[in-house]
N, C-alpha and C. Protein backbone atom coordinates (compact mmCIF):
# COMPACT_ATOMS: atom_id res chain seq x y z
N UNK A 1 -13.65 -10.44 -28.70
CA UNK A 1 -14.30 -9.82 -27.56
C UNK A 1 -14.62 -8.37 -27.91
N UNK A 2 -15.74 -8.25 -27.93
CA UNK A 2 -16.24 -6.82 -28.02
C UNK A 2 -15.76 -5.26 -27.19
N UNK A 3 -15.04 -4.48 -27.45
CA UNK A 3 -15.00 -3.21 -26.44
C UNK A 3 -15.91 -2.60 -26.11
N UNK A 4 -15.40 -2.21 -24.65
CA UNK A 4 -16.35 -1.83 -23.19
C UNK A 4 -16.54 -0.27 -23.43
N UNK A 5 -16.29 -0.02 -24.62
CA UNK A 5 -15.81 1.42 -25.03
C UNK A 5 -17.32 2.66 -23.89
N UNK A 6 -17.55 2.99 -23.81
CA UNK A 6 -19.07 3.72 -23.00
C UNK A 6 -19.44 3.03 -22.47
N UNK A 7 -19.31 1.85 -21.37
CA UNK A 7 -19.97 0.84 -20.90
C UNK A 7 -20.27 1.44 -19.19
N UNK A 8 -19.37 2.69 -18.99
CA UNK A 8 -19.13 3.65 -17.95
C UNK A 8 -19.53 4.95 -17.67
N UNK A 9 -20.62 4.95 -18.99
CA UNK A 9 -20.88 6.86 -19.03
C UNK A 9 -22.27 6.53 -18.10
N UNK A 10 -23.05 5.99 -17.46
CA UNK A 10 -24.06 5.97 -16.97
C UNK A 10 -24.06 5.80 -15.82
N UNK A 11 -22.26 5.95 -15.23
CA UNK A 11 -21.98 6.33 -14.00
C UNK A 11 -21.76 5.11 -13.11
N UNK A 12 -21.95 3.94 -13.91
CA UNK A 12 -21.30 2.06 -13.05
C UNK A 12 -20.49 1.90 -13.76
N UNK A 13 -19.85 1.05 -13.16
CA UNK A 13 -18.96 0.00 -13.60
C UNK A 13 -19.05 -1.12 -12.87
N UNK A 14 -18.04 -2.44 -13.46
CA UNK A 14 -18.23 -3.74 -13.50
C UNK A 14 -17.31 -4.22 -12.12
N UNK A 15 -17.40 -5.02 -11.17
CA UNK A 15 -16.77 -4.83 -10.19
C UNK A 15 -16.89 -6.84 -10.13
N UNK A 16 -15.80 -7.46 -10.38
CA UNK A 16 -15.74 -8.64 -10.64
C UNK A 16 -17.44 -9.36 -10.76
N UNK A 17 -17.88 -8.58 -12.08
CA UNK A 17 -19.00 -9.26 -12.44
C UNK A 17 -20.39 -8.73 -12.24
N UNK A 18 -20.47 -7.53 -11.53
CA UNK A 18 -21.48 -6.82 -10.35
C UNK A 18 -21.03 -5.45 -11.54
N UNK A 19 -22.19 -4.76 -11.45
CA UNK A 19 -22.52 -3.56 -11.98
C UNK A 19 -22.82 -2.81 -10.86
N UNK A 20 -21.75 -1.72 -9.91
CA UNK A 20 -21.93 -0.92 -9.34
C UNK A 20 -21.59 0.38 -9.13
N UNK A 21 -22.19 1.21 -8.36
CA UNK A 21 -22.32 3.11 -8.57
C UNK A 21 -20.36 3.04 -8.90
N UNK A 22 -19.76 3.95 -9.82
CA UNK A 22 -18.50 4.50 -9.52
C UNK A 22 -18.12 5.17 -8.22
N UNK A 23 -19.24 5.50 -7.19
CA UNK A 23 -18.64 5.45 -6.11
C UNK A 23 -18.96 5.01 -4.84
N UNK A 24 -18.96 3.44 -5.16
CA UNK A 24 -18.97 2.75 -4.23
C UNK A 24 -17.90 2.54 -3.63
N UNK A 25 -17.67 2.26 -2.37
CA UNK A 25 -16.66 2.41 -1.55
C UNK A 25 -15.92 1.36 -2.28
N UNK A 26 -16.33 0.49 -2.40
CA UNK A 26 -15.02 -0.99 -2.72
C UNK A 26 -14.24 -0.66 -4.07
N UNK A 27 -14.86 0.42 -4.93
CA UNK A 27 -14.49 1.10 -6.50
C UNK A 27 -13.25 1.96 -5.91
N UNK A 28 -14.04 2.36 -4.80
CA UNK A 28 -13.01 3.74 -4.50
C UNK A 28 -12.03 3.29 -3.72
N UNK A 29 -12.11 2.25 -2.87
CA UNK A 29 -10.69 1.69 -2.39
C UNK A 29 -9.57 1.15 -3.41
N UNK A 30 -10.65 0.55 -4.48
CA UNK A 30 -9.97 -0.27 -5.46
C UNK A 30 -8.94 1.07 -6.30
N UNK A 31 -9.42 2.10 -6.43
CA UNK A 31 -8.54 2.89 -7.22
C UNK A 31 -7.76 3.52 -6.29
N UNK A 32 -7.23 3.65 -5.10
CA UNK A 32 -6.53 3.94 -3.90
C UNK A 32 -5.40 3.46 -3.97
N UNK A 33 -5.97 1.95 -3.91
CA UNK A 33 -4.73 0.74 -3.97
C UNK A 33 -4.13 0.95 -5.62
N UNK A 34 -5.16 1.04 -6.78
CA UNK A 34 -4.21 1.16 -7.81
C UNK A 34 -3.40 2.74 -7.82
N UNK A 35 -3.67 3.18 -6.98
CA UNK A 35 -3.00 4.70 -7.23
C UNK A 35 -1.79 4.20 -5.94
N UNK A 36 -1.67 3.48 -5.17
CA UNK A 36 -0.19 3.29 -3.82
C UNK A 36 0.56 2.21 -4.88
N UNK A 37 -0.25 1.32 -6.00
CA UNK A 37 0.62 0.38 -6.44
C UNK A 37 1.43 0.64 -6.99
N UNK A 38 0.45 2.02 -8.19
CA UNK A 38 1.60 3.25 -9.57
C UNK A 38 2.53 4.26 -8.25
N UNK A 39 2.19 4.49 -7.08
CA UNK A 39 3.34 4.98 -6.62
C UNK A 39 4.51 4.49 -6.15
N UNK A 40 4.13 2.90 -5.77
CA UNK A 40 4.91 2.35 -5.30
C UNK A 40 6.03 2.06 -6.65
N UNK A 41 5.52 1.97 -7.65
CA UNK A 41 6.02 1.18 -8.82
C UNK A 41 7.25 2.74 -9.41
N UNK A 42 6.35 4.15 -8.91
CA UNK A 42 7.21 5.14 -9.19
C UNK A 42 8.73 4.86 -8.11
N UNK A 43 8.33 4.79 -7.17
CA UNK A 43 9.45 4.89 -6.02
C UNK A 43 10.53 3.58 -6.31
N UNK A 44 9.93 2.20 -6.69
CA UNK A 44 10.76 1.29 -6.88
C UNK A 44 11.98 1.73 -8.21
N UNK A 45 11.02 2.44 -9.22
CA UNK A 45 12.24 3.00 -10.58
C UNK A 45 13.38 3.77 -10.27
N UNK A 46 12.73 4.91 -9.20
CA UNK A 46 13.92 5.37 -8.86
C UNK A 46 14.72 5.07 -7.71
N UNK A 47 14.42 4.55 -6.89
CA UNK A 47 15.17 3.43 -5.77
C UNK A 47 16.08 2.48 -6.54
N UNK A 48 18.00 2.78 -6.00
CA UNK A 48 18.73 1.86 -6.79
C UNK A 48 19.52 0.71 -5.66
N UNK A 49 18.50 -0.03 -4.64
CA UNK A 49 18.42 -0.62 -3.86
C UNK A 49 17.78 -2.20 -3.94
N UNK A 50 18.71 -3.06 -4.08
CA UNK A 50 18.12 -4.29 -4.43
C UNK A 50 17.01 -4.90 -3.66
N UNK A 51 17.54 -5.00 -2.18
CA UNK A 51 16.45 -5.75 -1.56
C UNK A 51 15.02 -4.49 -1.19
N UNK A 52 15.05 -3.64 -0.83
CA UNK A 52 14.00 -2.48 -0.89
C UNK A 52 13.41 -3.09 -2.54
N UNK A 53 13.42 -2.66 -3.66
CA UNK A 53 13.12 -3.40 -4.69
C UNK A 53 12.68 -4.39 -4.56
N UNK A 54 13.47 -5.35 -4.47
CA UNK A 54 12.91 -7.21 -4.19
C UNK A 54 11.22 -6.98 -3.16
N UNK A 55 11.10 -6.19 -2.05
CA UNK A 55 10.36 -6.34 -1.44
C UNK A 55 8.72 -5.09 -1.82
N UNK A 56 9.11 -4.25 -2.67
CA UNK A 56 8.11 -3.07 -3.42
C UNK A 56 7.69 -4.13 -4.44
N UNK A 57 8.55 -5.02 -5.04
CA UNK A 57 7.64 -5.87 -5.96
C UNK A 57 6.87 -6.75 -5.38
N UNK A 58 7.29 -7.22 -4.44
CA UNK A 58 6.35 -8.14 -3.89
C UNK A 58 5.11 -7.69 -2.66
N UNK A 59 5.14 -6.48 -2.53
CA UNK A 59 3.85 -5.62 -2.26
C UNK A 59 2.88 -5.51 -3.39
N UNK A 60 3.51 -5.28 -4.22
CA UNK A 60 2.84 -4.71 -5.43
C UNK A 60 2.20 -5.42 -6.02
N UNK A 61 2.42 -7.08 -6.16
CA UNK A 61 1.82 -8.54 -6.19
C UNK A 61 0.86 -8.62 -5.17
N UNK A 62 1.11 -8.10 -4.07
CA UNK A 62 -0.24 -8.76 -3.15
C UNK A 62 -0.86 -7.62 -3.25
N UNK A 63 -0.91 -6.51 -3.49
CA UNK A 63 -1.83 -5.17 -3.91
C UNK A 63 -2.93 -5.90 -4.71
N UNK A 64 -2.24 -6.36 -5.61
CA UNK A 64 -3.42 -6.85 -6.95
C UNK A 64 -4.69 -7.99 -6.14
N UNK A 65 -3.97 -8.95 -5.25
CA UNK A 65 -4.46 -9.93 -4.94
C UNK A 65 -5.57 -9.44 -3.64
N UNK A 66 -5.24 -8.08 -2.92
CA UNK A 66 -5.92 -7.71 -2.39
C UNK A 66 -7.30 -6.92 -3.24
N UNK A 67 -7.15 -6.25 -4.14
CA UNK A 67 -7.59 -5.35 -4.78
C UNK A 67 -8.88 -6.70 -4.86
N UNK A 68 -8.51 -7.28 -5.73
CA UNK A 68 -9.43 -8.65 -6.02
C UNK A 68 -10.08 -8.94 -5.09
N UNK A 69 -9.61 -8.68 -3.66
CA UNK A 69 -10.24 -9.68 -2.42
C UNK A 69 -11.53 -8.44 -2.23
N UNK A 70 -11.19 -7.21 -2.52
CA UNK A 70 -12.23 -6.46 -1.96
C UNK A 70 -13.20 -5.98 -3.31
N UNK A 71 -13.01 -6.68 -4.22
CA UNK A 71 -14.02 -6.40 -5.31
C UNK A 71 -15.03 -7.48 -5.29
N UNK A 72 -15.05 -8.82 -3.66
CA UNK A 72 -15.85 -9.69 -3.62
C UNK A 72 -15.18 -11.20 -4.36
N UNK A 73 -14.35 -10.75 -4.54
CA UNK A 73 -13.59 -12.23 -5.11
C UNK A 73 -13.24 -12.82 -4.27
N UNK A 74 -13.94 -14.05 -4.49
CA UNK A 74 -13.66 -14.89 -2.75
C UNK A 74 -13.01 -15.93 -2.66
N UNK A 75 -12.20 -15.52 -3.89
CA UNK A 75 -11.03 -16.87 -4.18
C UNK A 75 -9.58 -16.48 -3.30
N UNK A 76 -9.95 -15.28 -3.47
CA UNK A 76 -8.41 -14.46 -2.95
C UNK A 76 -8.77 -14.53 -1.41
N UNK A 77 -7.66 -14.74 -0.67
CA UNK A 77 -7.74 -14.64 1.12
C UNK A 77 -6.48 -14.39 1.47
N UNK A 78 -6.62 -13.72 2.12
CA UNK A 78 -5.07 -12.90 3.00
C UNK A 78 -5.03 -13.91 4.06
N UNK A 79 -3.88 -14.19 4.53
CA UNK A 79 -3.50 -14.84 5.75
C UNK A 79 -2.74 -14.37 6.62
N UNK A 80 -2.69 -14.79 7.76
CA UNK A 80 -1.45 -14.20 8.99
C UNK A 80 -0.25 -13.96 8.32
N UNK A 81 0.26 -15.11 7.66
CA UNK A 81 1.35 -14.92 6.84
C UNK A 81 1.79 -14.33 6.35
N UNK A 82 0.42 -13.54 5.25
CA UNK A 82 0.70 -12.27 4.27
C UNK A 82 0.93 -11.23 5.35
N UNK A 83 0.79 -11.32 6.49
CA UNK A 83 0.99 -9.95 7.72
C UNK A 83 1.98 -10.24 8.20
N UNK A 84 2.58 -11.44 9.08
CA UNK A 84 3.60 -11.78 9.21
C UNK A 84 4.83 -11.57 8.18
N UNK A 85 4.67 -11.70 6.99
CA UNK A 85 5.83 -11.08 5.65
C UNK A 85 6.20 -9.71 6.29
N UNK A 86 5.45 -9.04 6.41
CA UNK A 86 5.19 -7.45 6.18
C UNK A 86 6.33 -7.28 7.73
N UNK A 87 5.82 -7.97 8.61
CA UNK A 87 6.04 -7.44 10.31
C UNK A 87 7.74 -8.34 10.08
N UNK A 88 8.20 -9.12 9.71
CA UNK A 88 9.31 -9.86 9.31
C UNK A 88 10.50 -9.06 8.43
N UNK A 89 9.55 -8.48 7.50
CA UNK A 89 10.82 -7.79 7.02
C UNK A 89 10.88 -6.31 7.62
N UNK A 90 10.38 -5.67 8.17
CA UNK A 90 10.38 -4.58 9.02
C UNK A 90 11.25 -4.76 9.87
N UNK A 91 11.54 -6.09 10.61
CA UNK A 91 12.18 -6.57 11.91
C UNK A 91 13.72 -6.21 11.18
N UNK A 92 13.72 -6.64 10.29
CA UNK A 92 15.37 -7.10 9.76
C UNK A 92 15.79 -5.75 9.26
N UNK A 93 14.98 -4.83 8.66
CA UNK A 93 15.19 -4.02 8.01
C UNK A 93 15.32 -2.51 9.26
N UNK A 94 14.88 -3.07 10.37
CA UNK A 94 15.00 -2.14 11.46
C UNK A 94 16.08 -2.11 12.37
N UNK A 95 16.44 -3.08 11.77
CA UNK A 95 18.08 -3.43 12.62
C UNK A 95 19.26 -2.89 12.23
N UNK A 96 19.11 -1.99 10.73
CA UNK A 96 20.01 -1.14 10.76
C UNK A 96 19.78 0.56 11.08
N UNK A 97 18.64 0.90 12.02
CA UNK A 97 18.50 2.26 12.03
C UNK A 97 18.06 2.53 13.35
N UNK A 98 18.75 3.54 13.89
CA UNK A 98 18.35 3.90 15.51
C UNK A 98 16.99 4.15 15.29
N UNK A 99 16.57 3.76 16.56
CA UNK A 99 14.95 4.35 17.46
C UNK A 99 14.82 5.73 17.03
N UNK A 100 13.79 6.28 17.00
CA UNK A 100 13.68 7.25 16.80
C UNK A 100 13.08 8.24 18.23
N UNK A 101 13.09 9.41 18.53
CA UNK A 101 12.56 10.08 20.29
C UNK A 101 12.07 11.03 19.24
N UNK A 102 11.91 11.48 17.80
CA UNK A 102 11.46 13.12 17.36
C UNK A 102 10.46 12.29 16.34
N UNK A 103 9.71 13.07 15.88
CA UNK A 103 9.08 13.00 14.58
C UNK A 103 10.01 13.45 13.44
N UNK A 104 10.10 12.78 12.28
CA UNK A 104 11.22 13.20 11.23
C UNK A 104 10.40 13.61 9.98
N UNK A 105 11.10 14.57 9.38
CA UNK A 105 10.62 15.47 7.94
C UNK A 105 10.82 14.61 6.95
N UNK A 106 10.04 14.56 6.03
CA UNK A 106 10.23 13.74 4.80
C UNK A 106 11.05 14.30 4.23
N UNK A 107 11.99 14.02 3.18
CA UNK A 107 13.42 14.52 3.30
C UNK A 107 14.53 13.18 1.94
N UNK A 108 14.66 14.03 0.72
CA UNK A 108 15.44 12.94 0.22
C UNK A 108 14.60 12.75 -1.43
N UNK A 109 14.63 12.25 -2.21
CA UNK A 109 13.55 12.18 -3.45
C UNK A 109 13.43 10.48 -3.15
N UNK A 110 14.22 9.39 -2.80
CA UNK A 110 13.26 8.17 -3.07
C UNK A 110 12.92 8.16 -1.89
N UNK A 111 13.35 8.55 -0.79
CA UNK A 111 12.36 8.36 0.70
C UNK A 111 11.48 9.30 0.58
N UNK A 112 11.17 10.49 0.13
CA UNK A 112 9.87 10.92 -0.03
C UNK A 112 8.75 10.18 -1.00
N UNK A 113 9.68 9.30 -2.01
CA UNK A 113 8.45 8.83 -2.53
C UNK A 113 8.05 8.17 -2.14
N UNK A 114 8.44 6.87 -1.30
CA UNK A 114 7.83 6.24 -0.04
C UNK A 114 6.80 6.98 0.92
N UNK A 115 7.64 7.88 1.35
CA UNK A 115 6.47 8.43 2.60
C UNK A 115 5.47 9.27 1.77
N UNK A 116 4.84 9.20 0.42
CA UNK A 116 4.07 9.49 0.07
C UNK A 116 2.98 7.96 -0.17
N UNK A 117 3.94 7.13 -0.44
CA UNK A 117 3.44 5.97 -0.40
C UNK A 117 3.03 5.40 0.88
N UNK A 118 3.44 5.66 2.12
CA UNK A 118 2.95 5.39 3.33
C UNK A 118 1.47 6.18 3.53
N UNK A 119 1.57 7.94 2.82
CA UNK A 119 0.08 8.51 3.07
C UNK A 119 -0.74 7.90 2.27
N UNK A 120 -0.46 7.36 1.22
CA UNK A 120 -1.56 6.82 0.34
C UNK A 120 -2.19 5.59 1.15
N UNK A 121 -0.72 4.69 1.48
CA UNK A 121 -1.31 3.47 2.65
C UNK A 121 -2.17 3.61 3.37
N UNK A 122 -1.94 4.64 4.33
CA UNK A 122 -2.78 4.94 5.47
C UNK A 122 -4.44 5.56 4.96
N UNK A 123 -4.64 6.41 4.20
CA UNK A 123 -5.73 6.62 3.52
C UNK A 123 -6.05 5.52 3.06
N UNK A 124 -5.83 4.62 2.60
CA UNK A 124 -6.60 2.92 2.00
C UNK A 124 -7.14 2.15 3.35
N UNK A 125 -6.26 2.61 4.22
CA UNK A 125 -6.36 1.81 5.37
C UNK A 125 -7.64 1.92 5.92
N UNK A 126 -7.82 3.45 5.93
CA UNK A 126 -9.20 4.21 6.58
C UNK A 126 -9.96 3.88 5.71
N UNK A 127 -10.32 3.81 4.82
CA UNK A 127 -11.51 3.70 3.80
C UNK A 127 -11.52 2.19 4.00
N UNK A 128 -10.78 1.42 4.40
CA UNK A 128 -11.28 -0.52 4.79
C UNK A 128 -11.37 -0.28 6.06
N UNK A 129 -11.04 0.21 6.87
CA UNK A 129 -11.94 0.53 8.19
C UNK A 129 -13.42 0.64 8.30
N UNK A 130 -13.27 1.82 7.06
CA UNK A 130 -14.92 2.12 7.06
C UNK A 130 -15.60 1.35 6.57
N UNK A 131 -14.73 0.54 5.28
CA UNK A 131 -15.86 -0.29 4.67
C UNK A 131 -16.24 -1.57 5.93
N UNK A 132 -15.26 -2.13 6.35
CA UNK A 132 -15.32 -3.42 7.57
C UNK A 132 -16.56 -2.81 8.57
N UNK A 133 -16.65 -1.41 9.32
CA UNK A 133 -17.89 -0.83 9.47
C UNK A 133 -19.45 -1.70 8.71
N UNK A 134 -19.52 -1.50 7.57
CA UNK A 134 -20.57 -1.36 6.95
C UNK A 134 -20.30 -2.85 6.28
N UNK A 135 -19.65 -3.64 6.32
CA UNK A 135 -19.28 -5.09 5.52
C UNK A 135 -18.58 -5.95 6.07
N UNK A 136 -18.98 -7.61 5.86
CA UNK A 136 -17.86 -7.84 6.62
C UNK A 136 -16.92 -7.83 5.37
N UNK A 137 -15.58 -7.74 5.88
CA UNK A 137 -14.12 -8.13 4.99
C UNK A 137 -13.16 -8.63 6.37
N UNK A 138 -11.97 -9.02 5.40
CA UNK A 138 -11.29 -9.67 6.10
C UNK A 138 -10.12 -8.95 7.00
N UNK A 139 -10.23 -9.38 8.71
CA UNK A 139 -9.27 -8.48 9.61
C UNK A 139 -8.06 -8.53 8.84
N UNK A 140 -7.52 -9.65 8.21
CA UNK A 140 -6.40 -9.55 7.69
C UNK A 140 -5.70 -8.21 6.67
N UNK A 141 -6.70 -7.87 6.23
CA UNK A 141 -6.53 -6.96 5.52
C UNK A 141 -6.23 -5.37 6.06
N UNK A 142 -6.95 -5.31 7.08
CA UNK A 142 -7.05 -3.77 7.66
C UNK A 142 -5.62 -4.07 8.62
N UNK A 143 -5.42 -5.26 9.02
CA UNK A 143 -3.85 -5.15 9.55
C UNK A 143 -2.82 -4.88 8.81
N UNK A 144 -2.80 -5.77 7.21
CA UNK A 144 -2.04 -6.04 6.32
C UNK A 144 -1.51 -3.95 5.96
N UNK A 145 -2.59 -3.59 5.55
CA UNK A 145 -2.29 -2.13 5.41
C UNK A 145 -1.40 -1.29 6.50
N UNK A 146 -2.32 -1.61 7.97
CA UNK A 146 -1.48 -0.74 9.18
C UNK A 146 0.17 -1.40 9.40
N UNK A 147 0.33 -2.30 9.03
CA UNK A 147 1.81 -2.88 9.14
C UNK A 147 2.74 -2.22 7.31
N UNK A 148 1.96 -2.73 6.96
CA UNK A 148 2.61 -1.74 5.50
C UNK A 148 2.98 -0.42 5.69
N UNK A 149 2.09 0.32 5.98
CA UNK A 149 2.43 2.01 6.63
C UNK A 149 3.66 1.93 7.18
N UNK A 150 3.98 1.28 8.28
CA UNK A 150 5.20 1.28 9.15
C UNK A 150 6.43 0.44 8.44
N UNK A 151 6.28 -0.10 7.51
CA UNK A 151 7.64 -0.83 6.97
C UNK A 151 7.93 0.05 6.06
N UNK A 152 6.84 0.81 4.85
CA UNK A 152 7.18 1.80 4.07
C UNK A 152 7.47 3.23 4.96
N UNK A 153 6.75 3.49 5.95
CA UNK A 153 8.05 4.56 7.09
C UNK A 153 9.64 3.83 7.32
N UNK A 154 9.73 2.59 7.46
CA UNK A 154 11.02 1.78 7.80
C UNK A 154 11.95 2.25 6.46
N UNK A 155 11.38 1.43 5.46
CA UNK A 155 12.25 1.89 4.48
C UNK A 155 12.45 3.22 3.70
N UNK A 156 11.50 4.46 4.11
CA UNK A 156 11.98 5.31 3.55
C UNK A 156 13.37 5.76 4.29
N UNK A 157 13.13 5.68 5.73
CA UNK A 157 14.54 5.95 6.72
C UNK A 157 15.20 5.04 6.49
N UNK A 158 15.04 3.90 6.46
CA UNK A 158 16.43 2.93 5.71
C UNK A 158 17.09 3.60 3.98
N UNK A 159 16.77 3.77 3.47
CA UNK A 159 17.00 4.33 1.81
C UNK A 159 17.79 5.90 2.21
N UNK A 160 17.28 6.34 3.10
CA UNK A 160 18.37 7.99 3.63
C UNK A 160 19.18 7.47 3.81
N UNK A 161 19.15 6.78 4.59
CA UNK A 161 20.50 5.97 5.30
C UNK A 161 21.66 5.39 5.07
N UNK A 162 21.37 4.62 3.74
CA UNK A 162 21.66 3.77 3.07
C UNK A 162 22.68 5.06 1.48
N UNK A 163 21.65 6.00 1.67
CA UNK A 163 22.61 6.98 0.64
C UNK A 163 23.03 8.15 1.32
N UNK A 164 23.15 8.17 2.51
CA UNK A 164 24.06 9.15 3.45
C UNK A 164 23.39 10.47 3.80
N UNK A 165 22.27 10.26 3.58
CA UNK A 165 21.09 11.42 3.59
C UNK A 165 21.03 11.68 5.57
N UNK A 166 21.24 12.98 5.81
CA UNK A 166 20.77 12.09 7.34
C UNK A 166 19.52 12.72 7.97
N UNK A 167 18.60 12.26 8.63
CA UNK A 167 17.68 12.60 8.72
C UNK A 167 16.95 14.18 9.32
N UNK A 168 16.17 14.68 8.75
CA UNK A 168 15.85 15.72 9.59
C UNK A 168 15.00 15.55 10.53
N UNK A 169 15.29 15.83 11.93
CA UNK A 169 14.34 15.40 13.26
C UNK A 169 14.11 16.69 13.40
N UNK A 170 12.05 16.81 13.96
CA UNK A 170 11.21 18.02 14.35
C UNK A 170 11.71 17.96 15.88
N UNK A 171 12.19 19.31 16.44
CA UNK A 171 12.05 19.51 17.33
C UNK A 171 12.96 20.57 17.43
């Protein structure tokens, strides 16, 4: 197989098969998600938490499968299920940490790397907002993200918690 070596200096690239601008929105979501996957993948190294782990890898698996879904690959499809995962382990994982009444400071080195991983979430989120605007894609997806945000807020306050960190509340 021949290398793609300059196949990019003329400002496209290959987008499952499609030659389009480098900044087309679906390019630029696509490198969003690969930039929450390398953070997520940072936060899982230093996180020494099994099931938090068990569940960053298996984000990080459907990252890819999403990534695919929005480069027009129409093999890949998100389901309730893949949202239901997300809203399921949030449930269980929320059962060890009080309600919260304040807004809380990011606070801690692996729960900040999460709640950096939640801003990256939420920025992916908005840019498939916008694209669903202008395309159809799948609702599943723009949920799949807004429920991710809130389980990676879950577990960064679960991971303080869990190493005796205690939280700092604004107010």
């Amino acid at each position: 197989m021949k290398p793609n070596i300059g196949s990019g200096d003329d400002g496209k690239t290959n987008l499952i098969g499609k030659r389009v601008w480098k900044d087309d929105l679906r390019v630029e979501i696509n490198g969003n998600i690969d930039e929450l996957n390398s953070l997520l993948g940072l936060a899982n190294s230093k996180i020494k938490d099994a099931e938090i782990n068990q569940i960053i890898e298996k984000i990080q698996k459907k990252l890819f499968f999403i990534a695919a879904n929005i480069a027009h690959y129409e093999k890949n499809k998100l389901t309730k299920d893949d949202v239901k995962e997300i809203e399921d382990w949030m449930s269980k994982l929320e059962k060890e940490l009080k309600p919260l009444n304040s807004f809380i400071i990011p606070y801690g080195e692996e729960s900040s790397l999460l709640h950096l991983c939640r801003t990256k979430c939420r920025q992916v989120e908005r840019q498939v907002v916008k694209l669903s605007k202008k395309e159809k894609i799948e609702k599943e997806i723009i949920a799949f993200f807004n429920r991710l945000s809130d389980l990676l807020f879950t577990m960064a306050r679960l991971v303080n918690k869990r190493l005796g960190i205690k939280e700092i509340m604004l107010s």
